[in-house]
C-alpha atoms as a PDB file:
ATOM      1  CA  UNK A   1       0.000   0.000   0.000  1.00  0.00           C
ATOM      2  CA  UNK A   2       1.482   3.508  -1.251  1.00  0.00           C
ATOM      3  CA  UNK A   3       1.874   6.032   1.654  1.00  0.00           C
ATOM      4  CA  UNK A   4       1.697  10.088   1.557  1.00  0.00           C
ATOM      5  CA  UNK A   5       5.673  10.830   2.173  1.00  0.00           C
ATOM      6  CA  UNK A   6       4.400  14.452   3.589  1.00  0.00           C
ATOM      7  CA  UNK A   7       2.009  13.518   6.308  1.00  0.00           C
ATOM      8  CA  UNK A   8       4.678  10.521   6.873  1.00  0.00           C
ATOM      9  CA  UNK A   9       7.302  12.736   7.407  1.00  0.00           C
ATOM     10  CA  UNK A  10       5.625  15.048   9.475  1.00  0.00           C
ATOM     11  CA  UNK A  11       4.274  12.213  11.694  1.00  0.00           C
ATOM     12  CA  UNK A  12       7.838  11.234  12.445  1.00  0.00           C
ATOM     13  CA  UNK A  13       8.522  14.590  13.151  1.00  0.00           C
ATOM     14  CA  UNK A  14       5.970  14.770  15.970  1.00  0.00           C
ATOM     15  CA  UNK A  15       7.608  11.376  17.114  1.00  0.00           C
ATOM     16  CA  UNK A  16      11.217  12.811  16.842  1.00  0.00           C
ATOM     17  CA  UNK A  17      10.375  16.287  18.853  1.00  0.00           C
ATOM     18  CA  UNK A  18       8.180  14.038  21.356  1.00  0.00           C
ATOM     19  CA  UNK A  19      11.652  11.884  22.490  1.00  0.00           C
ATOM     20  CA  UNK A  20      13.371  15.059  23.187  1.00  0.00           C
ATOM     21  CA  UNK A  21      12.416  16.209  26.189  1.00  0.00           C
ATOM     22  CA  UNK A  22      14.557  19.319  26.289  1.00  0.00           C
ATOM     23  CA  UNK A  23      13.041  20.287  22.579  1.00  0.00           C
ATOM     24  CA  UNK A  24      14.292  19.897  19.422  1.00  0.00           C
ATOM     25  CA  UNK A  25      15.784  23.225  16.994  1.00  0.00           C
ATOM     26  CA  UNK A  26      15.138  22.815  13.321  1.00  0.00           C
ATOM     27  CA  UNK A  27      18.384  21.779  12.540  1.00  0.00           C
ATOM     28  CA  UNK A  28      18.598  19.520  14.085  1.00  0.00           C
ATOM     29  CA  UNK A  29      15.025  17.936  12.825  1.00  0.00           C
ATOM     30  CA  UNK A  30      16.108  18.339   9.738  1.00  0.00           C
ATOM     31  CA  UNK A  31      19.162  16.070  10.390  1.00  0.00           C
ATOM     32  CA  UNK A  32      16.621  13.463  11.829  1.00  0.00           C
ATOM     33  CA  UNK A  33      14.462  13.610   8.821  1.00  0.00           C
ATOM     34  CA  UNK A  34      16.937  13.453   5.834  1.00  0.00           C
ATOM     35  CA  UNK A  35      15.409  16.605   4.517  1.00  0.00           C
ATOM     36  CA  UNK A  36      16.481  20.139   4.397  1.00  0.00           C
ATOM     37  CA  UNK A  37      17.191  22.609   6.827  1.00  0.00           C
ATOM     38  CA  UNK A  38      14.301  24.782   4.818  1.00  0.00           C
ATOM     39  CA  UNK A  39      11.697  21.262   4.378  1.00  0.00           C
ATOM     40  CA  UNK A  40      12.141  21.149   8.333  1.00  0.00           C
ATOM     41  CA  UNK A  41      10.726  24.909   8.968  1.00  0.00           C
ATOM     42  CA  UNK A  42       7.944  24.255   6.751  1.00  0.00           C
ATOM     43  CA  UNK A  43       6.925  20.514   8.931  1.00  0.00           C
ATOM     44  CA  UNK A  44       7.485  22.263  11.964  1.00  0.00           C
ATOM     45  CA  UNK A  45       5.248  25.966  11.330  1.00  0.00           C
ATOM     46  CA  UNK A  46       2.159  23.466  10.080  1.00  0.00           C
ATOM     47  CA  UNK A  47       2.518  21.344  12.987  1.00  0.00           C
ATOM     48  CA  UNK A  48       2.770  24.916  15.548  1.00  0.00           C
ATOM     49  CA  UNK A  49      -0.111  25.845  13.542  1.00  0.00           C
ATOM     50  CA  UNK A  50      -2.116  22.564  14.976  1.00  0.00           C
ATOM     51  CA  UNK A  51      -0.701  23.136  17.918  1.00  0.00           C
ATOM     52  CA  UNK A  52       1.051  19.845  17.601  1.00  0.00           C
ATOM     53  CA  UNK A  53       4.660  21.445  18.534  1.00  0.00           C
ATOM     54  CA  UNK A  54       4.827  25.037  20.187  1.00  0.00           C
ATOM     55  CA  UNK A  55       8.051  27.223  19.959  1.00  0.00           C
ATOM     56  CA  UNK A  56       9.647  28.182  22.992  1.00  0.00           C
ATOM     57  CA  UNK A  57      11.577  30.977  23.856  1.00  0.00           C
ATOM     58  CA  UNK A  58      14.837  29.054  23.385  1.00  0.00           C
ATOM     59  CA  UNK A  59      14.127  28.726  19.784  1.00  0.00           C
ATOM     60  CA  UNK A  60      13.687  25.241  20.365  1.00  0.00           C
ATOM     61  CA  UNK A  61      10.397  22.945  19.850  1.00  0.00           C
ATOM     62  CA  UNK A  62       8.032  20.873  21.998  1.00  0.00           C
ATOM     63  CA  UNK A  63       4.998  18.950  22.066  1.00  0.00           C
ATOM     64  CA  UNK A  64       2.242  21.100  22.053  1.00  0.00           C
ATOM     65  CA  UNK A  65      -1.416  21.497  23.820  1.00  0.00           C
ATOM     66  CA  UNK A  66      -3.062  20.130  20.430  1.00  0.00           C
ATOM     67  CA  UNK A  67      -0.681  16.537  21.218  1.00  0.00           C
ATOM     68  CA  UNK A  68      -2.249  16.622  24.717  1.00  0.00           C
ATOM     69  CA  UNK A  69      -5.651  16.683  23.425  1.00  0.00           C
ATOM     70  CA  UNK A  70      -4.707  14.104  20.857  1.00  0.00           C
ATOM     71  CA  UNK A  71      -3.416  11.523  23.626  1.00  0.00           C
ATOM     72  CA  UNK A  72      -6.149  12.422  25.873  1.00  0.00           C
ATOM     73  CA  UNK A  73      -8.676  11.454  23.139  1.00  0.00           C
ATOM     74  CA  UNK A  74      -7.026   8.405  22.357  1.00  0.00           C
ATOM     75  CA  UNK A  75      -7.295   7.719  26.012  1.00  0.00           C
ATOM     76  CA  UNK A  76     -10.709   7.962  26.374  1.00  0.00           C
ATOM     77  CA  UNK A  77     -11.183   5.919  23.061  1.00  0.00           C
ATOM     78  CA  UNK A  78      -8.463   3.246  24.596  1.00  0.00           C
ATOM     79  CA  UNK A  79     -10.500   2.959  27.417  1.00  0.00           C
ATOM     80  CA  UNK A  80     -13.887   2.147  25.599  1.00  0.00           C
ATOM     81  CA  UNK A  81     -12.671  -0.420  23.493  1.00  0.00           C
ATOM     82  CA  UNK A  82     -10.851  -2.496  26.497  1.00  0.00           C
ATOM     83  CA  UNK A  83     -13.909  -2.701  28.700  1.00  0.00           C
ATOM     84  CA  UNK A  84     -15.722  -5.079  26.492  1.00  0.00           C
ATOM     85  CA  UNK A  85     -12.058  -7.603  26.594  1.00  0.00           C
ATOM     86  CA  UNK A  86     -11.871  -6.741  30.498  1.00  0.00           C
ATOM     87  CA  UNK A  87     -15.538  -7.691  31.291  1.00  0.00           C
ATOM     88  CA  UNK A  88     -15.231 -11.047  29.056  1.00  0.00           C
ATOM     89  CA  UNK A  89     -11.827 -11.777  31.284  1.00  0.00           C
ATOM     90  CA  UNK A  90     -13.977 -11.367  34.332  1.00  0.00           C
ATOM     91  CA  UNK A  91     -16.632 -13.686  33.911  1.00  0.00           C
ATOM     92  CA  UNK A  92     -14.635 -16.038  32.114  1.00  0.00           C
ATOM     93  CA  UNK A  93     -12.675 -16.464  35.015  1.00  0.00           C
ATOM     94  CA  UNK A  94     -14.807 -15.325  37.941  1.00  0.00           C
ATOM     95  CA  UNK A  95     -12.476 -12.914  39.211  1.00  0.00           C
ATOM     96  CA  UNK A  96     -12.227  -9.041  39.142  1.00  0.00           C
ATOM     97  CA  UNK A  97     -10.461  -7.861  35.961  1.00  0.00           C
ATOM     98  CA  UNK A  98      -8.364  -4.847  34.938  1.00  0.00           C
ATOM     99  CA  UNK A  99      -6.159  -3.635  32.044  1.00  0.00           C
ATOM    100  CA  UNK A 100      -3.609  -0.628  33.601  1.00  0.00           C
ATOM    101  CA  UNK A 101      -0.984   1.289  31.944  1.00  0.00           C
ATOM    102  CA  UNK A 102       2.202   2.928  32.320  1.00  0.00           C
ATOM    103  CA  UNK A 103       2.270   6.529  33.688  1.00  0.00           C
ATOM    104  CA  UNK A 104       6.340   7.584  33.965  1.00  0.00           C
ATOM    105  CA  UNK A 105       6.732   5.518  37.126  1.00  0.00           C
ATOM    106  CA  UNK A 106       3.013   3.981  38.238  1.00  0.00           C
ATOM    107  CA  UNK A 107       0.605   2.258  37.202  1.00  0.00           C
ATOM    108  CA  UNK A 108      -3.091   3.032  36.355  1.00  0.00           C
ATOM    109  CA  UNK A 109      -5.891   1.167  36.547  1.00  0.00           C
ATOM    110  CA  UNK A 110      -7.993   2.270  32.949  1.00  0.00           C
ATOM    111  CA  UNK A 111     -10.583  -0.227  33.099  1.00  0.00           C
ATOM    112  CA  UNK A 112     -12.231  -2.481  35.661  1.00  0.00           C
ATOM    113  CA  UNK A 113     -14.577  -5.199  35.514  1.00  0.00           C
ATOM    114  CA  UNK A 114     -16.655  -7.086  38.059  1.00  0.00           C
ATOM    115  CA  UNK A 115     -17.972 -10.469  36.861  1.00  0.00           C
ATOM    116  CA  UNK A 116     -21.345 -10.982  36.329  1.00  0.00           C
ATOM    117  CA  UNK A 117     -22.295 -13.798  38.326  1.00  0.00           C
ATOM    118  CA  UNK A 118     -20.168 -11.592  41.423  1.00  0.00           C
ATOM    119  CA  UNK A 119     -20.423 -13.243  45.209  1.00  0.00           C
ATOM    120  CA  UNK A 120     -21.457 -11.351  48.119  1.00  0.00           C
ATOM    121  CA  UNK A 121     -17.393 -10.117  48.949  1.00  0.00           C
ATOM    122  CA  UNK A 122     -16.001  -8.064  46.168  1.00  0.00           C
ATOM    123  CA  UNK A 123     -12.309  -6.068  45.709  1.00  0.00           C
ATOM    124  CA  UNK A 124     -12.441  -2.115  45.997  1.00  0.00           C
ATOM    125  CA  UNK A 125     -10.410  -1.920  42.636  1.00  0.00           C
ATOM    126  CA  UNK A 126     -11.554   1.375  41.230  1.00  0.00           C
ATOM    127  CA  UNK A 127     -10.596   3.068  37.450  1.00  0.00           C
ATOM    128  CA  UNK A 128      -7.573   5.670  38.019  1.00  0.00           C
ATOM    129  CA  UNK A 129      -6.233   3.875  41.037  1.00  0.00           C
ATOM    130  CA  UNK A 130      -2.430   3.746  40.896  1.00  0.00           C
ATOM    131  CA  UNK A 131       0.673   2.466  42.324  1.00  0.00           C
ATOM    132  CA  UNK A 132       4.336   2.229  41.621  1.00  0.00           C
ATOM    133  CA  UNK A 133       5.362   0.450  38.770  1.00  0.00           C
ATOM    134  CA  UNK A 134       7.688  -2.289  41.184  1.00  0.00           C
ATOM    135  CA  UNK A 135       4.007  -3.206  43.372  1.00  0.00           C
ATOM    136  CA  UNK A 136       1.368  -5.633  41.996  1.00  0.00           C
ATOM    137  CA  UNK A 137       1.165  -7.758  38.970  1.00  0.00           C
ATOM    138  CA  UNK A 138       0.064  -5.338  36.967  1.00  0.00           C
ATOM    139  CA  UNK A 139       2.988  -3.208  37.038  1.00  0.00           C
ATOM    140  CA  UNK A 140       5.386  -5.925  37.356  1.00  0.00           C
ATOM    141  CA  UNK A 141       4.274  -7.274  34.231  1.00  0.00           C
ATOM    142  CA  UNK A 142       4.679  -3.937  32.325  1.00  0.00           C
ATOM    143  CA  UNK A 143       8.622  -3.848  33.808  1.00  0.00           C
ATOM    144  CA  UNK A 144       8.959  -7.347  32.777  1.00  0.00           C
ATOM    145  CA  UNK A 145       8.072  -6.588  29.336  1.00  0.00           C
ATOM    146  CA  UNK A 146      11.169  -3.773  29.081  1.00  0.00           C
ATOM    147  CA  UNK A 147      14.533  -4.377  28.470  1.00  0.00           C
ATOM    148  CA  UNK A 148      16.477  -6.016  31.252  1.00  0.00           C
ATOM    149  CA  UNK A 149      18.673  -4.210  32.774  1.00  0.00           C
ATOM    150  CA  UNK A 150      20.812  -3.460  36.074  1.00  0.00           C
ATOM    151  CA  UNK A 151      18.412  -2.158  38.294  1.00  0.00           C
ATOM    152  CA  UNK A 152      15.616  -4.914  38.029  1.00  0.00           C
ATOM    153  CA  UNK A 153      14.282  -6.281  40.654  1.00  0.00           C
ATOM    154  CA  UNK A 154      13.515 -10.369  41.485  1.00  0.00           C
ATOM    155  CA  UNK A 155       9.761 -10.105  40.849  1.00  0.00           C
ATOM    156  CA  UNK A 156      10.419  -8.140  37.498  1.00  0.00           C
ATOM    157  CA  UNK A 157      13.426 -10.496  36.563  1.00  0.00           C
ATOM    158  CA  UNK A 158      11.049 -13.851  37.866  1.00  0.00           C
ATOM    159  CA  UNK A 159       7.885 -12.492  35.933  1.00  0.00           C
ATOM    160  CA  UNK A 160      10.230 -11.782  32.326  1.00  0.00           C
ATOM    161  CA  UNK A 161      11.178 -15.417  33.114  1.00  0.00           C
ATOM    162  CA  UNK A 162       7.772 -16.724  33.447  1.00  0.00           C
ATOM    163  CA  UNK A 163       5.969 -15.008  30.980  1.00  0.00           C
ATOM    164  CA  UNK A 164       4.035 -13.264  33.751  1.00  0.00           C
ATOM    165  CA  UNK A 165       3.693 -11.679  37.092  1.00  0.00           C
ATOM    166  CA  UNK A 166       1.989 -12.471  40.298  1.00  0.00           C
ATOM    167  CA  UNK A 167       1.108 -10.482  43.112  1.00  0.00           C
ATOM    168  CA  UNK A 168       0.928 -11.693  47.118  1.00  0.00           C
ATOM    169  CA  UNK A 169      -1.037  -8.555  49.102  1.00  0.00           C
ATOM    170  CA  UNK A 170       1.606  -5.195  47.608  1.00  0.00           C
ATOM    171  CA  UNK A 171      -1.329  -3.049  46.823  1.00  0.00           C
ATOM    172  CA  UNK A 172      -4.579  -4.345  48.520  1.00  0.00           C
ATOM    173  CA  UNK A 173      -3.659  -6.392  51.381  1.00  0.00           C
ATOM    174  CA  UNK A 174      -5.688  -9.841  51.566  1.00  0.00           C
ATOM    175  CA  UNK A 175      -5.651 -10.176  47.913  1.00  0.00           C
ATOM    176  CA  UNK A 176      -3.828 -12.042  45.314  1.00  0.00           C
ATOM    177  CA  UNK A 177      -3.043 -11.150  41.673  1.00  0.00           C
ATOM    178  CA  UNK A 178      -2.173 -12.682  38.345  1.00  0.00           C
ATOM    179  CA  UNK A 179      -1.143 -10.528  35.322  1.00  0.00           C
ATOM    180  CA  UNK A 180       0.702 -10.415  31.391  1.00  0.00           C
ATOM    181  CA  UNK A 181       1.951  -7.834  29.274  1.00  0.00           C
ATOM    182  CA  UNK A 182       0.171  -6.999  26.339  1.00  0.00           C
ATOM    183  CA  UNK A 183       3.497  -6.662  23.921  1.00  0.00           C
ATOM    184  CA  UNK A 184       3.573  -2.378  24.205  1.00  0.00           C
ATOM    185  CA  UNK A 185       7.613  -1.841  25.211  1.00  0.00           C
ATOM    186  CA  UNK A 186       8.107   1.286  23.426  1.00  0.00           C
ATOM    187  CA  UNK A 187       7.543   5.227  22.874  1.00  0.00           C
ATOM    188  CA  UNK A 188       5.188   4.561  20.174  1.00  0.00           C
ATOM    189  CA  UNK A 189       3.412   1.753  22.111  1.00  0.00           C
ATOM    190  CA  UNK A 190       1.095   1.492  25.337  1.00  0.00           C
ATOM    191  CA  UNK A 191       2.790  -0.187  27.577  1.00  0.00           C
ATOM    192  CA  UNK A 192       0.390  -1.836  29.397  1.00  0.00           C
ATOM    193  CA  UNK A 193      -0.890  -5.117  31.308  1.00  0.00           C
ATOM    194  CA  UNK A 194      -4.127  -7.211  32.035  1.00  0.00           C
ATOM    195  CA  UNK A 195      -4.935  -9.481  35.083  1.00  0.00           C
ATOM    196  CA  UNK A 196      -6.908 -10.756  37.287  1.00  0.00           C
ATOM    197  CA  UNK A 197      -7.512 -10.090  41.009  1.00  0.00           C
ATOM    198  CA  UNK A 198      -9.190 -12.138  44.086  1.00  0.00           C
ATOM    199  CA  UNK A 199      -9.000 -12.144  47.792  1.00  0.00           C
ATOM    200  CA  UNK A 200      -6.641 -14.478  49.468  1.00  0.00           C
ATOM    201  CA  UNK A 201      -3.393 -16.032  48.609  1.00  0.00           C
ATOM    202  CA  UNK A 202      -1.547 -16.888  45.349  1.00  0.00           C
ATOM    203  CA  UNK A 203      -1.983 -20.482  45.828  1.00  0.00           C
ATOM    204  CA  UNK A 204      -5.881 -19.433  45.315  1.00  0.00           C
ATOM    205  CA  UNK A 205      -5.400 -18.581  41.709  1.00  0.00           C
ATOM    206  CA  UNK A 206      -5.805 -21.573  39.295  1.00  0.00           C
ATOM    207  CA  UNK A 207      -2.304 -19.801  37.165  1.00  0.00           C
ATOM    208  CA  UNK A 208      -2.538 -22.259  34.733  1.00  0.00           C
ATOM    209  CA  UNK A 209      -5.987 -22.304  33.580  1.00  0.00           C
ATOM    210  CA  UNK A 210      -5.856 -18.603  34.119  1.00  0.00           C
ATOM    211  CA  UNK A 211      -2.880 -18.191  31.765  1.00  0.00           C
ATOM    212  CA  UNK A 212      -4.505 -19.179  28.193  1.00  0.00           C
ATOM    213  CA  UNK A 213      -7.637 -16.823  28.574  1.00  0.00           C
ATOM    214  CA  UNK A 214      -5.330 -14.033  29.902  1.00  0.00           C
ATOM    215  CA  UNK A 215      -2.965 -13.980  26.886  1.00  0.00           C
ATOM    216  CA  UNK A 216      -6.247 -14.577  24.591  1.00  0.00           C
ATOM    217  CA  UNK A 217      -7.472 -11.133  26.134  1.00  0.00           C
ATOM    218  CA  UNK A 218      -3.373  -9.785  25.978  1.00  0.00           C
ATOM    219  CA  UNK A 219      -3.550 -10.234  22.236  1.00  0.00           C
ATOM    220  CA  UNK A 220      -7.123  -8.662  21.771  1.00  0.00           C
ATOM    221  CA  UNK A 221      -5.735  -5.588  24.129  1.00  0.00           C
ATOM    222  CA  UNK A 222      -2.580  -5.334  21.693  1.00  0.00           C
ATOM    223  CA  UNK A 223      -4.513  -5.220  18.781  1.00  0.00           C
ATOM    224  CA  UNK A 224      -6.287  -2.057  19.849  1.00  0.00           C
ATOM    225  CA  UNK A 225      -2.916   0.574  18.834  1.00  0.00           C
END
């Protein structure tokens, strides 16, 4: 399938200025993008006039408020299409149900599910509830799915091993978690997890019937960026 080189290149600009976090001059975009110094200007003052990138008074360029509109759209649209996968995970398995994401160091709960056929005791486990990244399955299976490096920790280096996480009572004391990656490891990617979530102990998760219908609703989750 042909592609529009334009709008290609000036996606990959908004990707380029988006990894530099101290902003990005037009040089040195232009460098990035193979394209002239002059071809750079012209990406850059269409994306400022989106308010995609904004000019700052370093003569350098950042994301803009239009990209934070953007990603908060896509948010809201990410969120709508995993509640139908998180609610089948719940009462498929019986258990309460989440998909969370990265934010810089924690993680987020985005969408929560109860099963239908619910007992009498549930788990407090709201939307927006977060927690570091190195507590709970959830955010031990996000680490697991980066590169592996120095400062890893035993869970993150046991759940990379594994193929997923499991959680003994970090977050909500009493409870138990079991959780995957969905596959999202870089800038351009979600990075993200799905689990389950009961009270009591690890030993009361079934892990390995769980495991088949959690990386069933993993791949549906990755399919949706």
């Amino acid at each position: 399938m042909s592609t529009l080189q334009t709008l290609d290149r000036g996606l990959e600009a908004i990707d380029i200025v988006s990894r530099r976090a101290g902003g990005v001059s037009p040089a040195a975009l232009a460098d990035a993008l193979g394209v002239h110094r002059a071809g750079a200007y012209r990406i850059l003052a269409t994306l400022e006039q989106r308010h995609l990138v904004t000019k700052g008074e370093d003569g350098l360029y950042r994301l803009g408020s239009g990209a934070l509109v953007v990603a908060g759209r896509f948010m809201s649209q990410y969120r709508s299409a995993a509640q139908p996968v998180v609610q089948d995970l719940a009462d498929r398995t019986g258990h309460t149900a989440f998909v969370a994401i990265a934010d810089r160091e924690e993680s987020v709960a985005i969408a929560v599910a109860e099963p239908a056929a619910r007992g009498s005791i549930g788990i407090s486990y709201q939307v927006g509830g977060r927690h570091p990244l190195t507590q709970g399955a959830d955010g031990v299976a996000i680490l697991a799915q980066r590169p592996a490096g120095p400062s890893d920790g035993d869970a993150v280096r046991t759940a990379r091993e594994r193929g997923y996480a499991i959680s003994r009572g970090e977050v909500q004391p009493g409870t138990a978690g079991v959780a995957v990656g969905t596959g999202g490891s870089s800038v351009t990617e979600v990075e993200s997890s799905i689990g389950v979530i009961t009270l009591g102990s690890p030993d009361d998760l079934p892990v390995d019937d769980l495991l088949p219908v959690l990386r069933e609703a993993s791949a549906r989750i990755a399919r949706l960026y």
